[in-house]
PDB file of N, CA and C in Angstrom:
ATOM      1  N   UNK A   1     -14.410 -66.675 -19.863  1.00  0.00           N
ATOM      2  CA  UNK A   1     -14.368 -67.016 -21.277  1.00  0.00           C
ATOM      3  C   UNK A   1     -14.144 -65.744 -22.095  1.00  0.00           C
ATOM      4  N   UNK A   2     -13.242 -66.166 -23.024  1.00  0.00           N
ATOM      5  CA  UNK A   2     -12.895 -64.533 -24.394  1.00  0.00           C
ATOM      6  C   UNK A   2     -14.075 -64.397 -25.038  1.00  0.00           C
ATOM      7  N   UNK A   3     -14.695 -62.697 -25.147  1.00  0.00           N
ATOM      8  CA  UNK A   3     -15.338 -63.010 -26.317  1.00  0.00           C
ATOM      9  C   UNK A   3     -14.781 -62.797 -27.300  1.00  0.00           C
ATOM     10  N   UNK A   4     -15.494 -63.252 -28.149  1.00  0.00           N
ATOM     11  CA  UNK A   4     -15.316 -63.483 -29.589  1.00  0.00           C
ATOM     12  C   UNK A   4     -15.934 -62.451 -30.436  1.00  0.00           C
ATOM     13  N   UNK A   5     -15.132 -62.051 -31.694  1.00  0.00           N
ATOM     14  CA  UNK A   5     -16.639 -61.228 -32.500  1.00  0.00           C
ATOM     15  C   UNK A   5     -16.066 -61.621 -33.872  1.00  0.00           C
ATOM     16  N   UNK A   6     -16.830 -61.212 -34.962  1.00  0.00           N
ATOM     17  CA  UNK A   6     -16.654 -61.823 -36.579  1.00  0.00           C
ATOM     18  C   UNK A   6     -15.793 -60.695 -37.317  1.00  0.00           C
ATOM     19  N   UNK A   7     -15.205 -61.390 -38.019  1.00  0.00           N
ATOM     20  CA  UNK A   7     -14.177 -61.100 -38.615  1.00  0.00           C
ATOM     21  C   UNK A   7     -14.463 -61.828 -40.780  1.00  0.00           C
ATOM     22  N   UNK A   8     -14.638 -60.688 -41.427  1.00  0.00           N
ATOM     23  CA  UNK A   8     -14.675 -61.644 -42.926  1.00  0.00           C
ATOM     24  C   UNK A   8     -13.491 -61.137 -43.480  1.00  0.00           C
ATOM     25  N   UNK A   9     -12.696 -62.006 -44.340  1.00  0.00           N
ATOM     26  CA  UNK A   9     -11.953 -61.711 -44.694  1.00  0.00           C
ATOM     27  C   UNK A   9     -11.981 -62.107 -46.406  1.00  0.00           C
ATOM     28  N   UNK A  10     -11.165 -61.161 -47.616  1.00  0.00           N
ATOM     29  CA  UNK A  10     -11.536 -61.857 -48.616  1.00  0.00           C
ATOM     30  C   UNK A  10     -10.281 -61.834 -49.421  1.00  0.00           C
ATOM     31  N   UNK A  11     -10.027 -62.509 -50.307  1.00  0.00           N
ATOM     32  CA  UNK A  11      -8.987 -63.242 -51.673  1.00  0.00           C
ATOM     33  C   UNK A  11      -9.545 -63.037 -52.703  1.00  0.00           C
ATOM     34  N   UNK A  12      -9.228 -62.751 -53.749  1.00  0.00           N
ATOM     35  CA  UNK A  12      -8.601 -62.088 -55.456  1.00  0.00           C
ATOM     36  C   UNK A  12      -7.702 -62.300 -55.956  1.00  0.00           C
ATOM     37  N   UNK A  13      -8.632 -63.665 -56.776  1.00  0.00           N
ATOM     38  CA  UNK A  13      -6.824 -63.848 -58.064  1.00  0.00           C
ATOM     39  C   UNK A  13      -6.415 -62.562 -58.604  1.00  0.00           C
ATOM     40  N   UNK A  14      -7.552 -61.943 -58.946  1.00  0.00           N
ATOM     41  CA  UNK A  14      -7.146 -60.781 -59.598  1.00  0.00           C
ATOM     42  C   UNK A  14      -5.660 -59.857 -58.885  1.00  0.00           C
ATOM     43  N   UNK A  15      -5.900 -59.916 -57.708  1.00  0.00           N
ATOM     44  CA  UNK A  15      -5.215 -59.705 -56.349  1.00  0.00           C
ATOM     45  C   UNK A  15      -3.670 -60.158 -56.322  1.00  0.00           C
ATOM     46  N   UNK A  16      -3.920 -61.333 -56.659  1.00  0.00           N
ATOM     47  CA  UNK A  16      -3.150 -62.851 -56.508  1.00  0.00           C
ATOM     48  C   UNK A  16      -3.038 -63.200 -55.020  1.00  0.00           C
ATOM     49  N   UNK A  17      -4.310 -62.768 -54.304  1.00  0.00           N
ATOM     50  CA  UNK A  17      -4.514 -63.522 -53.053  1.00  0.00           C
ATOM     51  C   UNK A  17      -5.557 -64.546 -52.662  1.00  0.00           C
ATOM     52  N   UNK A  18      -6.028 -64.905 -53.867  1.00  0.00           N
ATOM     53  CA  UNK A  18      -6.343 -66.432 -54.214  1.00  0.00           C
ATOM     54  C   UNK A  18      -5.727 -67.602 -54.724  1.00  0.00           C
ATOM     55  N   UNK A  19      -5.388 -68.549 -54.253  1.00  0.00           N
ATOM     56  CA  UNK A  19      -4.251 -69.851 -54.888  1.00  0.00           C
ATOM     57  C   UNK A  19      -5.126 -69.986 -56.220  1.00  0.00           C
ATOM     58  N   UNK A  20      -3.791 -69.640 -57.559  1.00  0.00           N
ATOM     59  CA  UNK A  20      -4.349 -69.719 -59.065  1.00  0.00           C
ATOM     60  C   UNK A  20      -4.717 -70.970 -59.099  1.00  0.00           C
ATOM     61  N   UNK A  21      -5.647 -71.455 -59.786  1.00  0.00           N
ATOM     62  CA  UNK A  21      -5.987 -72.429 -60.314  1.00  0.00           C
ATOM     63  C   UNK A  21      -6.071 -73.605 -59.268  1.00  0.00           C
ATOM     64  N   UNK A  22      -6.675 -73.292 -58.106  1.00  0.00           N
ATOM     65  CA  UNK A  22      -6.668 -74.159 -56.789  1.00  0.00           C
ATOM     66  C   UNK A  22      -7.852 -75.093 -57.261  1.00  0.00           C
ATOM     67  N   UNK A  23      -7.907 -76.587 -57.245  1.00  0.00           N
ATOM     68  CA  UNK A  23      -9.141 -77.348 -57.077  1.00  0.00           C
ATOM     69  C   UNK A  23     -10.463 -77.118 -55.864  1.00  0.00           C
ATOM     70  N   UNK A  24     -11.273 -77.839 -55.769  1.00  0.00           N
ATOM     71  CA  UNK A  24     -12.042 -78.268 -54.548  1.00  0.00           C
ATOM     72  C   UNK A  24     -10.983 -79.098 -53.935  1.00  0.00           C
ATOM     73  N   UNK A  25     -10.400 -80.453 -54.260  1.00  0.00           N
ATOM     74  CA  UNK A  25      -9.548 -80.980 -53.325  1.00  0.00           C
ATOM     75  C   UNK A  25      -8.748 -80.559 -53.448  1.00  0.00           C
ATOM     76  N   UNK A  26      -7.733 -80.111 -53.291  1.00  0.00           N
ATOM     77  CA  UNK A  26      -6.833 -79.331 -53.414  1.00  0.00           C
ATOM     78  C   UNK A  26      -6.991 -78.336 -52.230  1.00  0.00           C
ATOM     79  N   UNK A  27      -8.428 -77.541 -52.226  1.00  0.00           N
ATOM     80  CA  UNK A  27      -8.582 -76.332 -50.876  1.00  0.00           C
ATOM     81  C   UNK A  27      -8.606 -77.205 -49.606  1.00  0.00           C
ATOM     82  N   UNK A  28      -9.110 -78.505 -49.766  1.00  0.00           N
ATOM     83  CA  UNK A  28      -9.873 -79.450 -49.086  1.00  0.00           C
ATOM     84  C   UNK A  28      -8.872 -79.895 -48.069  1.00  0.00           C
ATOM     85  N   UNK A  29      -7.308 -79.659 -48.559  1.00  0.00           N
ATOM     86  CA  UNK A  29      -6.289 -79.993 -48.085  1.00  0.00           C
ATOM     87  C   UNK A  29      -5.162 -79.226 -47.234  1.00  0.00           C
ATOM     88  N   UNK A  30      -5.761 -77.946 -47.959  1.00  0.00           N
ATOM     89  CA  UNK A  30      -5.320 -76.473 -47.128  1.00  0.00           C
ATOM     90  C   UNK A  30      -6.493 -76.041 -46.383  1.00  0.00           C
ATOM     91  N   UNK A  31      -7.260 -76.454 -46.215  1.00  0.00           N
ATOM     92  CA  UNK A  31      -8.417 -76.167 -45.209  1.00  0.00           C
ATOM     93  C   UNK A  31      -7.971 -76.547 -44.052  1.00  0.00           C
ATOM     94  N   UNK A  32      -7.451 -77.311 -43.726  1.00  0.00           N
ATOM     95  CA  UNK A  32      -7.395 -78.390 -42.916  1.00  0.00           C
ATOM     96  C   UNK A  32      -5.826 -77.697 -41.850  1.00  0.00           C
ATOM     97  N   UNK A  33      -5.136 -77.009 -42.842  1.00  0.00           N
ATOM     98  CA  UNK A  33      -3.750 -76.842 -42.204  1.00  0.00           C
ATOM     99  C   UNK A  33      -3.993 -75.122 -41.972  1.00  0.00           C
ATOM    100  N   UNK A  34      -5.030 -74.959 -41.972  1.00  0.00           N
ATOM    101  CA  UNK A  34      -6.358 -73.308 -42.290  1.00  0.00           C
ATOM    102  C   UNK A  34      -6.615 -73.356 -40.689  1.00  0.00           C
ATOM    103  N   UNK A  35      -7.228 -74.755 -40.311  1.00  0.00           N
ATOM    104  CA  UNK A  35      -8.056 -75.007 -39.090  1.00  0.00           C
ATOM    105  C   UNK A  35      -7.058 -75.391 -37.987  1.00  0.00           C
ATOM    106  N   UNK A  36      -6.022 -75.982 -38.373  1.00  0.00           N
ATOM    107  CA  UNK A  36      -4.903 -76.069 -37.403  1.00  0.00           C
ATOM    108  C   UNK A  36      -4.315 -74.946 -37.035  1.00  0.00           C
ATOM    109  N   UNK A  37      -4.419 -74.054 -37.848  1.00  0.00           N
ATOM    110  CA  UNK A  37      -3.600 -72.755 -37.145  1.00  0.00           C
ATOM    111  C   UNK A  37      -4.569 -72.160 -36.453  1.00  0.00           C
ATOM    112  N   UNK A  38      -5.742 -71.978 -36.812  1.00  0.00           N
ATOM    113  CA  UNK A  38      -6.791 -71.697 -36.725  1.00  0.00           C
ATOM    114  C   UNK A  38      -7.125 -71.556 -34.818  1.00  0.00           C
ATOM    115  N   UNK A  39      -7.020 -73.209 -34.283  1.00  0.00           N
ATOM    116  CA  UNK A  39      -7.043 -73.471 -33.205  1.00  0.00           C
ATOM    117  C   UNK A  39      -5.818 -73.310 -32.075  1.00  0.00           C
ATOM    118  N   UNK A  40      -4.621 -72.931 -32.945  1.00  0.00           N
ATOM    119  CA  UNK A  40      -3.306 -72.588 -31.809  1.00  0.00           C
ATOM    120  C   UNK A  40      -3.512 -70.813 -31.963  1.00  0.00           C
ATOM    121  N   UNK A  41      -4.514 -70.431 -32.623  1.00  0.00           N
ATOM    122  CA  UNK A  41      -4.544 -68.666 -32.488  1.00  0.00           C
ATOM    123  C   UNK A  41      -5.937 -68.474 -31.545  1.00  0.00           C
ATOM    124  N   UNK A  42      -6.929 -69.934 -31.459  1.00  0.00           N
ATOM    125  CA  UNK A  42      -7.925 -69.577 -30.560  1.00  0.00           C
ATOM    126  C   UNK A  42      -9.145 -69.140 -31.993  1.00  0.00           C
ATOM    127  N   UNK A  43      -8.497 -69.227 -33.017  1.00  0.00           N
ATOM    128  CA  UNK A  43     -10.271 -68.504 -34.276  1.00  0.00           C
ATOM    129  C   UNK A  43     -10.828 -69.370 -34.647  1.00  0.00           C
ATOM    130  N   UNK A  44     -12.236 -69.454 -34.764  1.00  0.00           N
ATOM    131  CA  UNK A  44     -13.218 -70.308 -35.525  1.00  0.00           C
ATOM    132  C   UNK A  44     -13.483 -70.421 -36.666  1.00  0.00           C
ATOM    133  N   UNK A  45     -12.967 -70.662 -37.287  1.00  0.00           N
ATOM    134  CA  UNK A  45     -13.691 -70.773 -38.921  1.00  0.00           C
ATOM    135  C   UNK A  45     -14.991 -71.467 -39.075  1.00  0.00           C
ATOM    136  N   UNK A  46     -15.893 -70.315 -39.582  1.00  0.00           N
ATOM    137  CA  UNK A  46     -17.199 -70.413 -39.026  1.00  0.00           C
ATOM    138  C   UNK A  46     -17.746 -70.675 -40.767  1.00  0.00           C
ATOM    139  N   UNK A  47     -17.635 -70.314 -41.960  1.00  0.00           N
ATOM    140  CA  UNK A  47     -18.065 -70.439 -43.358  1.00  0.00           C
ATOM    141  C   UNK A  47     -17.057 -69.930 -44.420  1.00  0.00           C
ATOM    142  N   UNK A  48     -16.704 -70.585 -45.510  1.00  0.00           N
ATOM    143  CA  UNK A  48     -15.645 -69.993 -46.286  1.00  0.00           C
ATOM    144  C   UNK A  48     -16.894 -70.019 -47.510  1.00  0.00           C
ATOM    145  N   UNK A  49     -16.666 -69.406 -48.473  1.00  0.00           N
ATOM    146  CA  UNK A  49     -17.672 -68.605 -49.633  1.00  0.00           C
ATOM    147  C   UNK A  49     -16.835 -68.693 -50.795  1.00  0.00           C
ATOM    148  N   UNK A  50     -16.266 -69.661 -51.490  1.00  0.00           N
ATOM    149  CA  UNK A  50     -15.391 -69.469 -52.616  1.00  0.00           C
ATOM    150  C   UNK A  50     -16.392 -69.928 -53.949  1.00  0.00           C
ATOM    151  N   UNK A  51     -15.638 -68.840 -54.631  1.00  0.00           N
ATOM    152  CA  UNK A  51     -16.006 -68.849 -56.274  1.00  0.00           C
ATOM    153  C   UNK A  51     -14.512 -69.468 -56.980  1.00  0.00           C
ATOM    154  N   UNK A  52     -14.699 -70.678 -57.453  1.00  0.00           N
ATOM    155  CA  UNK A  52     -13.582 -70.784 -57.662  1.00  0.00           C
ATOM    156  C   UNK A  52     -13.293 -70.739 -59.489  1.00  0.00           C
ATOM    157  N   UNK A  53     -14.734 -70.923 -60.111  1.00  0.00           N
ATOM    158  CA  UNK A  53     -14.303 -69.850 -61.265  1.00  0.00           C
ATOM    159  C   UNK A  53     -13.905 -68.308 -61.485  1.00  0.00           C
ATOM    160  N   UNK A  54     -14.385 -67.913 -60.542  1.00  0.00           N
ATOM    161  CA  UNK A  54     -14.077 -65.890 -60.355  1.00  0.00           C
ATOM    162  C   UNK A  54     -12.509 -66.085 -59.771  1.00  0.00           C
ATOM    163  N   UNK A  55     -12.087 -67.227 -59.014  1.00  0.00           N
ATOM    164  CA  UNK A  55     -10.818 -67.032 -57.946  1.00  0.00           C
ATOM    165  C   UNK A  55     -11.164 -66.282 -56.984  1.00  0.00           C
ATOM    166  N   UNK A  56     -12.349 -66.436 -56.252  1.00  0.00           N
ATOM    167  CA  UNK A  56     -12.462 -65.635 -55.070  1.00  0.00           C
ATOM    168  C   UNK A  56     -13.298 -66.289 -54.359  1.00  0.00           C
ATOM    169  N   UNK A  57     -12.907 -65.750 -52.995  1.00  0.00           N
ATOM    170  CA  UNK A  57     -12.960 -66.450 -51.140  1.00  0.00           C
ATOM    171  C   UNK A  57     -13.207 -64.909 -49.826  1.00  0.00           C
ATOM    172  N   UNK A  58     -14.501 -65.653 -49.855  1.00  0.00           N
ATOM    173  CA  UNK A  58     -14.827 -64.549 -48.490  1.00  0.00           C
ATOM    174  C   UNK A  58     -15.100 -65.630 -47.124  1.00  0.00           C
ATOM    175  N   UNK A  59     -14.134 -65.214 -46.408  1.00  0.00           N
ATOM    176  CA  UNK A  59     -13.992 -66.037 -45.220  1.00  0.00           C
ATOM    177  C   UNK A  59     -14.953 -65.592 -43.799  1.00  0.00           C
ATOM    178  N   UNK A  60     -15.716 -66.182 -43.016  1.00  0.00           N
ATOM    179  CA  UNK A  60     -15.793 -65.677 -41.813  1.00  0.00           C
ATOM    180  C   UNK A  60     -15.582 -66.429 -40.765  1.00  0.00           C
ATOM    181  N   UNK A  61     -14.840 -65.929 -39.664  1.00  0.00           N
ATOM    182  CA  UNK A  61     -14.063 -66.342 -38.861  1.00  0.00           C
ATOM    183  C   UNK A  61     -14.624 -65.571 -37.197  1.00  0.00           C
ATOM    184  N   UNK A  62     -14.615 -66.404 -36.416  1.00  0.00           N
ATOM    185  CA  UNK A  62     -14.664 -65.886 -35.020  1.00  0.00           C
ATOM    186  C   UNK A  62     -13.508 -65.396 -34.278  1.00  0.00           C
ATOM    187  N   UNK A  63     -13.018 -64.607 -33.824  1.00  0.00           N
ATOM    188  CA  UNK A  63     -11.658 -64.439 -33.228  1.00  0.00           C
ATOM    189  C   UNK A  63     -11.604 -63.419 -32.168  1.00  0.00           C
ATOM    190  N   UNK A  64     -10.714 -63.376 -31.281  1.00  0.00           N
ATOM    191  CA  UNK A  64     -10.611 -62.519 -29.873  1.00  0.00           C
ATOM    192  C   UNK A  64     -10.426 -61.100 -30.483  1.00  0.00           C
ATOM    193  N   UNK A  65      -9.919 -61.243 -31.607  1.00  0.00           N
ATOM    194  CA  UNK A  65      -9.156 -59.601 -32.498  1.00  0.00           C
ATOM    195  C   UNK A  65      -8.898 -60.217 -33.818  1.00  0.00           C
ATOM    196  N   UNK A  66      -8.618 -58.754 -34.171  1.00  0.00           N
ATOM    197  CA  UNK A  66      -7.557 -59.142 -35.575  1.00  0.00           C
ATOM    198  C   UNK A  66      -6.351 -59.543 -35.903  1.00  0.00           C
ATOM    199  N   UNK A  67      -5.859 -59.540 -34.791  1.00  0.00           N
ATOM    200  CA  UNK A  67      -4.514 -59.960 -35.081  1.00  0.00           C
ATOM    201  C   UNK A  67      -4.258 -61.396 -35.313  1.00  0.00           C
ATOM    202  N   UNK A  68      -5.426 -62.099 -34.400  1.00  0.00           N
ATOM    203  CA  UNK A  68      -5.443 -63.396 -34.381  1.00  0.00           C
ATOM    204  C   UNK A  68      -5.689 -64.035 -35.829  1.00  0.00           C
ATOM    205  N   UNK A  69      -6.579 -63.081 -36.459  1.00  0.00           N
ATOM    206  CA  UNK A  69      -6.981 -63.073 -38.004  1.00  0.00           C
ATOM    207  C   UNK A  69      -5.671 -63.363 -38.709  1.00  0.00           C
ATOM    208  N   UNK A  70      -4.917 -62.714 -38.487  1.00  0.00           N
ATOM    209  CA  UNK A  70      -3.685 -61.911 -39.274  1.00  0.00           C
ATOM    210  C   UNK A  70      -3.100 -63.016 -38.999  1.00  0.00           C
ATOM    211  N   UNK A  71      -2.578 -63.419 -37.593  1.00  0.00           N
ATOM    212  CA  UNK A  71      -1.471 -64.691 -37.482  1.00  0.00           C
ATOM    213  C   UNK A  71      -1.634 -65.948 -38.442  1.00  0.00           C
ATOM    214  N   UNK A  72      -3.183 -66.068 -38.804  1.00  0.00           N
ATOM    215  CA  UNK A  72      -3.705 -67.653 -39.007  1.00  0.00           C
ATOM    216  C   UNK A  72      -3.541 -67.616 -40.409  1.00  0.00           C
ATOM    217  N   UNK A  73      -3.462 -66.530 -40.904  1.00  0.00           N
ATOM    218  CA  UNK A  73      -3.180 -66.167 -42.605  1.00  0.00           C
ATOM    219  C   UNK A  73      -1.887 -66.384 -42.859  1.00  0.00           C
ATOM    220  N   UNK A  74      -0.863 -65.596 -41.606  1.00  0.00           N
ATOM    221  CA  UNK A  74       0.545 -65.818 -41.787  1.00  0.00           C
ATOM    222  C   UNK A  74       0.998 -67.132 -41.636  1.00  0.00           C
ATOM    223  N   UNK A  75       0.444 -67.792 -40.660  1.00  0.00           N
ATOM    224  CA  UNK A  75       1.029 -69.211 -40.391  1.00  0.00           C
ATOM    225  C   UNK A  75       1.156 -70.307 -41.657  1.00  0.00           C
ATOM    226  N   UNK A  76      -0.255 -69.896 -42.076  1.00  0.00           N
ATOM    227  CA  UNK A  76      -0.439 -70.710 -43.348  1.00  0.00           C
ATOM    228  C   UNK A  76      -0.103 -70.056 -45.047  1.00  0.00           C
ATOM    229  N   UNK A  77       0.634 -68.796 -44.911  1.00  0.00           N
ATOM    230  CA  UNK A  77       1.211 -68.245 -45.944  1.00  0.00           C
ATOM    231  C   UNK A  77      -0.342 -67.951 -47.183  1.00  0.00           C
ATOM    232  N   UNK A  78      -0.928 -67.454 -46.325  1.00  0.00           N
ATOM    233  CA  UNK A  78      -1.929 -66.842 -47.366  1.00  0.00           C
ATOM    234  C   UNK A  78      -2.543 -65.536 -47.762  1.00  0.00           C
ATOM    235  N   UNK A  79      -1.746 -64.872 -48.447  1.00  0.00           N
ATOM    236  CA  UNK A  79      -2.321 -63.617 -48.704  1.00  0.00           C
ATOM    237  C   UNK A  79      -3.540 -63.143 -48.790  1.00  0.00           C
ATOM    238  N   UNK A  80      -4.322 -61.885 -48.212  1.00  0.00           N
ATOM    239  CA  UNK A  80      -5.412 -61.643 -48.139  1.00  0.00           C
ATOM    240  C   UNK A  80      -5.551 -60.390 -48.619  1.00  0.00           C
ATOM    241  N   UNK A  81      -7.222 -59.595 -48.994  1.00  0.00           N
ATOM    242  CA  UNK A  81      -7.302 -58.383 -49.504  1.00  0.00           C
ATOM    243  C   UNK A  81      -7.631 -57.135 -48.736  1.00  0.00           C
ATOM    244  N   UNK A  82      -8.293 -57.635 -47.453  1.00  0.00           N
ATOM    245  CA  UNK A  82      -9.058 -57.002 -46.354  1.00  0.00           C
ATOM    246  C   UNK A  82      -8.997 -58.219 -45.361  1.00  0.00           C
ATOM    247  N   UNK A  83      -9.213 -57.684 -44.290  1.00  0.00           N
ATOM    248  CA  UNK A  83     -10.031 -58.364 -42.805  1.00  0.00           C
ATOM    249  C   UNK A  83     -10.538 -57.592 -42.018  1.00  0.00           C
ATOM    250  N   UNK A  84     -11.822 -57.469 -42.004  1.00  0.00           N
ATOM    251  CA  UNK A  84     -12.638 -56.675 -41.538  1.00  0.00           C
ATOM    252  C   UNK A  84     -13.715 -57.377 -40.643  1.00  0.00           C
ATOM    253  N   UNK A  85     -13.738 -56.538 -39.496  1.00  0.00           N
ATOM    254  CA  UNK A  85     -14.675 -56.696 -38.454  1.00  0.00           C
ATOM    255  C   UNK A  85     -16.007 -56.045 -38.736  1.00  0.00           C
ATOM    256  N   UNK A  86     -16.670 -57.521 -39.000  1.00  0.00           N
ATOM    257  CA  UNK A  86     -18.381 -57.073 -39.218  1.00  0.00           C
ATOM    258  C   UNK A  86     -19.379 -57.519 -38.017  1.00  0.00           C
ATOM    259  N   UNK A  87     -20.731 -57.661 -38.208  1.00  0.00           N
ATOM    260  CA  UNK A  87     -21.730 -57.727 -37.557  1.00  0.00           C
ATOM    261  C   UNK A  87     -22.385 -58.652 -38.488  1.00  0.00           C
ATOM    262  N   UNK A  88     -23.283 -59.671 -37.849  1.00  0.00           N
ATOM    263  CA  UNK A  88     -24.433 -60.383 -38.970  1.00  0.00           C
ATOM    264  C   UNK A  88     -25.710 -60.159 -38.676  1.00  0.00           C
ATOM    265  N   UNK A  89     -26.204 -59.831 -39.479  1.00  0.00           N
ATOM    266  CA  UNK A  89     -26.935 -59.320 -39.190  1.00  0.00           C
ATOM    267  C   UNK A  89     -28.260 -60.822 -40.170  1.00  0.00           C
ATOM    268  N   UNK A  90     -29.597 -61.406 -39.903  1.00  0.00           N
ATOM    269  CA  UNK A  90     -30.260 -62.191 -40.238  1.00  0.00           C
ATOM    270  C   UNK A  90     -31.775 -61.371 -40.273  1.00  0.00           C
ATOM    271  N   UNK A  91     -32.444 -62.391 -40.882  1.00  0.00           N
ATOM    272  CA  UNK A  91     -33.511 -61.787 -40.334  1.00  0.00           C
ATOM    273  C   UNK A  91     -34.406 -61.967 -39.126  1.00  0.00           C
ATOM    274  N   UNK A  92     -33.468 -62.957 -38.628  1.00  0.00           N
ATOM    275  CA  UNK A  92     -34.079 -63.081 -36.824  1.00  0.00           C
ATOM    276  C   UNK A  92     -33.674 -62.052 -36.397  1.00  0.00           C
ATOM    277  N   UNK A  93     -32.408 -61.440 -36.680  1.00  0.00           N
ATOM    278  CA  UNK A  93     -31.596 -60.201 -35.730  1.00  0.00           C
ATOM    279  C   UNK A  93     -32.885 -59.080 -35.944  1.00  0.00           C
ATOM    280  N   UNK A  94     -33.219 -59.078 -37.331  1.00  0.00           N
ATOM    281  CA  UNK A  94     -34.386 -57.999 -37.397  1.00  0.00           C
ATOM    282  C   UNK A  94     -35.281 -57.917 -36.791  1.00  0.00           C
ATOM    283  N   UNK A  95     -36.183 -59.088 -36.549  1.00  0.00           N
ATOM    284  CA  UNK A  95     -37.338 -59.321 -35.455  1.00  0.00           C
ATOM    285  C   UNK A  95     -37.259 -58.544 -34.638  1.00  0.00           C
ATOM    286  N   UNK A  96     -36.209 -58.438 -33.530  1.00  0.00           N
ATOM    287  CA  UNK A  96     -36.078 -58.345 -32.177  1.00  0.00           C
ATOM    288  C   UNK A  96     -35.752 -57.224 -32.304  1.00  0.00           C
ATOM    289  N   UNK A  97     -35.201 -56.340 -33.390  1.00  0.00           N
ATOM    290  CA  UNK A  97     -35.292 -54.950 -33.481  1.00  0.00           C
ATOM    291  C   UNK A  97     -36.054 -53.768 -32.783  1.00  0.00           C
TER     292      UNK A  97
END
């Protein structure tokens, strides 16, 4: 089995790598064609974080690499600001510290 590690990625209208003036249904509908590419690159879309009065979206995603990141953005023509490989850190992770 691949591992996997996290990947967040984020969007800025300010940017213009947030869809202007996108609804809830409206994302609801590109989510969906988000998760299809999603699964022919092998990434999980694990929580999306949108402000959609600010125009902004912090994504986190499971994936083998970044590139896989990169393809699932391209497939679906969505510009991004960063994709960056993080760690999560909870406060269970702290416990066991």
């Amino acid at each position: 089995m691949q591992t996997l590690r996290f990947f967040m990625d984020t969007h800025d209208k300010k940017n213009e790598t947030f869809p202007a003036d996108i609804s809830p249904k409206e994302l609801e509908g590109f989510y969906q064609s988000y998760e299809d590419a999603c699964k022919e690159e092998g990434v999980i879309s694990l929580k999306i974080h949108v402000g959609f009065e600010e125009g902004r979206a912090f994504c986190l995603n499971m994936a083998p690499d970044v590139d896989a990141v990169y393809r699932v953005h391209q497939k679906v023509g969505l510009p991004y600001d960063t994709i960056t490989e993080v760690t999560t850190i909870s406060p269970a992770d702290l416990l066991r510290l």
